[in-house]
Protein backbone atom coordinates (compact mmCIF):
# COMPACT_ATOMS: atom_id res chain seq x y z
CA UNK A 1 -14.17 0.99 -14.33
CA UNK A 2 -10.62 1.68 -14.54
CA UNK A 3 -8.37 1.99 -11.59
CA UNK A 4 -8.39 5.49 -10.51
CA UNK A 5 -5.31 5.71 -8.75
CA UNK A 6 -2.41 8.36 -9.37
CA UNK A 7 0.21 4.94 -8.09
CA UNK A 8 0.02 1.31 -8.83
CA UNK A 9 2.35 -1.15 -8.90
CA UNK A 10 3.52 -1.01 -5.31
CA UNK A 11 3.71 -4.78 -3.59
CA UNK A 12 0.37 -5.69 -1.74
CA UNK A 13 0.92 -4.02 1.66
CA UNK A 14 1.86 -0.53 -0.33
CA UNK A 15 -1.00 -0.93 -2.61
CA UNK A 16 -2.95 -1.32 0.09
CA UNK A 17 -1.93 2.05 1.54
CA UNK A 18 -1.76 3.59 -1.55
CA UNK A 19 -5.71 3.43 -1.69
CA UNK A 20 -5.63 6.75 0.03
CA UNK A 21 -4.09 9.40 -2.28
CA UNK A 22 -4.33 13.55 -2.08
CA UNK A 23 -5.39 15.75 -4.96
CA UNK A 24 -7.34 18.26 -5.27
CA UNK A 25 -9.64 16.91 -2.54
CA UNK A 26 -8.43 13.56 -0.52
CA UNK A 27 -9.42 10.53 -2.44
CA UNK A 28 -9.78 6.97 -1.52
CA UNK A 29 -10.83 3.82 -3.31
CA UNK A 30 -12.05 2.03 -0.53
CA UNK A 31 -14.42 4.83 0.92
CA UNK A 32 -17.46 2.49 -0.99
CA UNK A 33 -18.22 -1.36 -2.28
CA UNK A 34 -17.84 -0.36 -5.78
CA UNK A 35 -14.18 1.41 -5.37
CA UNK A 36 -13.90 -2.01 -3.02
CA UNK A 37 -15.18 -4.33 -6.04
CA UNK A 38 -12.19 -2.43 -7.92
CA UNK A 39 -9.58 -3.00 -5.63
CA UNK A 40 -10.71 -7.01 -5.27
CA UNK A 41 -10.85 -7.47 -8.79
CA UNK A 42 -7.12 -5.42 -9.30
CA UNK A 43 -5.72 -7.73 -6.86
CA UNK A 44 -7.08 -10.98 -7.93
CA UNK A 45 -9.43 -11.45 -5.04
CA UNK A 46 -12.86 -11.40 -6.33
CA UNK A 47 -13.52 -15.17 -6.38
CA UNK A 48 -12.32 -15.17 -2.97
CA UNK A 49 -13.82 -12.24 -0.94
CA UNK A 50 -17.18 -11.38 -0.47
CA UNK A 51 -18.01 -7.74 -1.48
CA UNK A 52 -19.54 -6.68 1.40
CA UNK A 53 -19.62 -3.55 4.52
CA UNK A 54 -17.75 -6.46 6.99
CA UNK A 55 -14.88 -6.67 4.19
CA UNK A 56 -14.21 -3.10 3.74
CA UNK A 57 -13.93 -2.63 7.37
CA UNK A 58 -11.72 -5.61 7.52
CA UNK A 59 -9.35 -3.74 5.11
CA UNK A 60 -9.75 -0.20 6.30
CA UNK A 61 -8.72 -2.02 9.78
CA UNK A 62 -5.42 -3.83 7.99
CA UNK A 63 -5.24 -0.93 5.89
CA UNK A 64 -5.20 1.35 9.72
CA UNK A 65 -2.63 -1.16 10.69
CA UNK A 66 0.01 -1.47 8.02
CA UNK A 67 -0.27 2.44 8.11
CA UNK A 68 0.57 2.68 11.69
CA UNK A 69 3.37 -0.20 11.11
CA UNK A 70 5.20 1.88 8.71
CA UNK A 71 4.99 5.59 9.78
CA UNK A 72 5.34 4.91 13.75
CA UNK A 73 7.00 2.20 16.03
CA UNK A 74 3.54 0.58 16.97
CA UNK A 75 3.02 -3.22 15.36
CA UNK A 76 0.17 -4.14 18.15
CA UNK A 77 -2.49 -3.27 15.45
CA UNK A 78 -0.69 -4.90 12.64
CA UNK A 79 0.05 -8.13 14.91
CA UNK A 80 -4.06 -8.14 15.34
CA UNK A 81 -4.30 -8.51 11.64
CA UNK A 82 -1.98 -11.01 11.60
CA UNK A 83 -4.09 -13.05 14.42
CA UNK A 84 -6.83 -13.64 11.77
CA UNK A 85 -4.75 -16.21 9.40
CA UNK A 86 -1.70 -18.14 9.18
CA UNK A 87 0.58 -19.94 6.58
CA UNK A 88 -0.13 -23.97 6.32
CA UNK A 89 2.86 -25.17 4.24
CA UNK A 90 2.94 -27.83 1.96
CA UNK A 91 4.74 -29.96 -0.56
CA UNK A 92 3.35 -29.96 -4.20
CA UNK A 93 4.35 -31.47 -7.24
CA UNK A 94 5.96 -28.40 -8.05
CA UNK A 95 7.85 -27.96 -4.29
CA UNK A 96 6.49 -26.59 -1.51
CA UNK A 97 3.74 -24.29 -1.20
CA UNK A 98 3.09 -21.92 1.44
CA UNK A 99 -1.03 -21.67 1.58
CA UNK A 100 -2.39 -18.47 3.51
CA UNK A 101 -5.50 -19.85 5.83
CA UNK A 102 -7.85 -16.80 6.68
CA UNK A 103 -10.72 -18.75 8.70
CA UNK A 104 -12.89 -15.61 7.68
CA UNK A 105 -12.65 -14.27 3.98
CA UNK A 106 -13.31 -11.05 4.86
CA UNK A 107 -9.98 -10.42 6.66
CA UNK A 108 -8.15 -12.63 3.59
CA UNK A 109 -6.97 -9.26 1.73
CA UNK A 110 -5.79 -7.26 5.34
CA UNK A 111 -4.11 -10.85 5.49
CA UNK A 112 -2.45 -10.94 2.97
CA UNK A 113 -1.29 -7.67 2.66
CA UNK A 114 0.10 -7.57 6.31
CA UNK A 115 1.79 -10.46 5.54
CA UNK A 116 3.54 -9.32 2.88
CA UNK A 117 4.51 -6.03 5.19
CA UNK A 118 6.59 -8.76 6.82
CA UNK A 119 8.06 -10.15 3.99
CA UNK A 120 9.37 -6.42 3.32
CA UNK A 121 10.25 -5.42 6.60
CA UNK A 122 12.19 -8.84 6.88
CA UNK A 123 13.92 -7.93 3.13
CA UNK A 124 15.08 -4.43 3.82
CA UNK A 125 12.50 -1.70 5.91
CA UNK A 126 14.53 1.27 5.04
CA UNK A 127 13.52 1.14 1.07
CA UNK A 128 9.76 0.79 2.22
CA UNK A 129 9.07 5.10 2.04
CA UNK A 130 6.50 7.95 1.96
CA UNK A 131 7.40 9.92 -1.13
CA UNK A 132 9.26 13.23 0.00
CA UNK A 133 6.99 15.40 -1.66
CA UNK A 134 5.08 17.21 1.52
CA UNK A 135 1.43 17.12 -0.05
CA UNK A 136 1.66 13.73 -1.20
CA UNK A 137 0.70 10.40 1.13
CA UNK A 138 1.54 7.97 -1.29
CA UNK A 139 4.03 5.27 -0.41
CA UNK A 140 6.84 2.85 -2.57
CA UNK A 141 9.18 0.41 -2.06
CA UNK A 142 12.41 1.81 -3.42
CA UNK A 143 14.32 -0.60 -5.84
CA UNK A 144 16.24 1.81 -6.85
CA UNK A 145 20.13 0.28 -7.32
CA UNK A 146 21.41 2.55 -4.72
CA UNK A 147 18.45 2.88 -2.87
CA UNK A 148 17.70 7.18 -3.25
CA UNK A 149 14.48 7.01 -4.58
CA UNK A 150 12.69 10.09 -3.05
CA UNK A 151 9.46 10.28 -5.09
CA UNK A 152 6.76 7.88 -6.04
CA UNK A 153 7.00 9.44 -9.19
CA UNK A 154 9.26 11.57 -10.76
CA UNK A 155 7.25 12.22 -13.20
CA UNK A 156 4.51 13.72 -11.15
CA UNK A 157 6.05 14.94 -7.42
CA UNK A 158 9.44 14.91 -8.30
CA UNK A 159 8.43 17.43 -11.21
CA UNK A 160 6.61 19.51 -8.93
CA UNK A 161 9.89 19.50 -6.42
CA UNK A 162 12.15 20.53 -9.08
CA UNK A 163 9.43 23.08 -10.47
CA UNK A 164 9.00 24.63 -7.27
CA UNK A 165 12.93 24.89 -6.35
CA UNK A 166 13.41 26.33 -9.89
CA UNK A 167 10.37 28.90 -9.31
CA UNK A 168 11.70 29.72 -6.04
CA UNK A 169 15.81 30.29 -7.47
CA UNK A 170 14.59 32.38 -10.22
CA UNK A 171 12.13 34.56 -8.12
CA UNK A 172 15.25 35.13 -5.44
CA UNK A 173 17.59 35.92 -8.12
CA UNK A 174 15.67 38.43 -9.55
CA UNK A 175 15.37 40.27 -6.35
């Protein structure tokens, strides 16, 4: 099955969120174990995870939280994610190693990706963003150089912005 998402790409804690996406009707990946199957297997997390009803409503809780993080000034629910796992460093042959330690592996993807909310709050919270376009829920981090980005797309919503201003300037000129 191929990933049926209008936005990918996003760092963990976006793509997360981003499992939720309007169309036509509201979508959302996670609403069953197969679209959950999907997701694990996209992120690398199959192995790891069982594919089960106590995992999905481990990640619709973290996915609940990182929502709330993001959109409102609340970080109690995200903070209760967080309370499942921690980081155990170490030092490898390679360097050191920061190794997440989830003591159930059904929180392990809510983990991580509240985790890595953290890492982008901590890097710069005003480029994590909603995408302007009113109908759309998706979210991105913006890497743009001078940090503008307004769409998740411009292909798809900031098309339909610059469609609808150009619709609307025409249809008041000709007035």
């Amino acid at each position: 099955m191929r990933d049926p998402r209008p936005h990918t790409g996003e760092p963990p804690a976006l793509d997360l969120l981003n499992t939720r996406w309007a169309g036509a009707v509201p979508e959302d990946l996670l609403a069953d174990l197969d679209g959950l199957r999907l997701w694990l297997d996209l992120t690398g997390l199959t192995d790891r995870v069982p594919v089960d009803e106590h995992t999905l409503n481990a990640l619709h809780a973290a996915r609940e939280a990182v929502h709330t993080a993001v959109t409102t000034a609340e970080h109690a629910p995200l903070n209760r994610v967080l309370e499942h796992g921690r980081i155990r460093r170490e030092l490898t042959d390679e360097g050191p190693r920061d190794v997440p330690e989830v003591a159930d592996p059904a929180w392990l993807p809510g983990w991580l990706a509240a985790d890595n909310l953290l890492h982008l709050i901590a890097e710069a919270p005003h480029r994590i963003r909603q995408c302007a376009h009113p109908e759309c829920v998706l979210f991105f981090y913006d890497t743009s150089k001078n940090g503008t980005r307004r769409w998740h797309s411009m292909a798809t919503c900031g098309n339909r912005a610059k469609a609808a201003r150009h619709y609307q300037n025409s249809s008041s000129s000709n007035r």
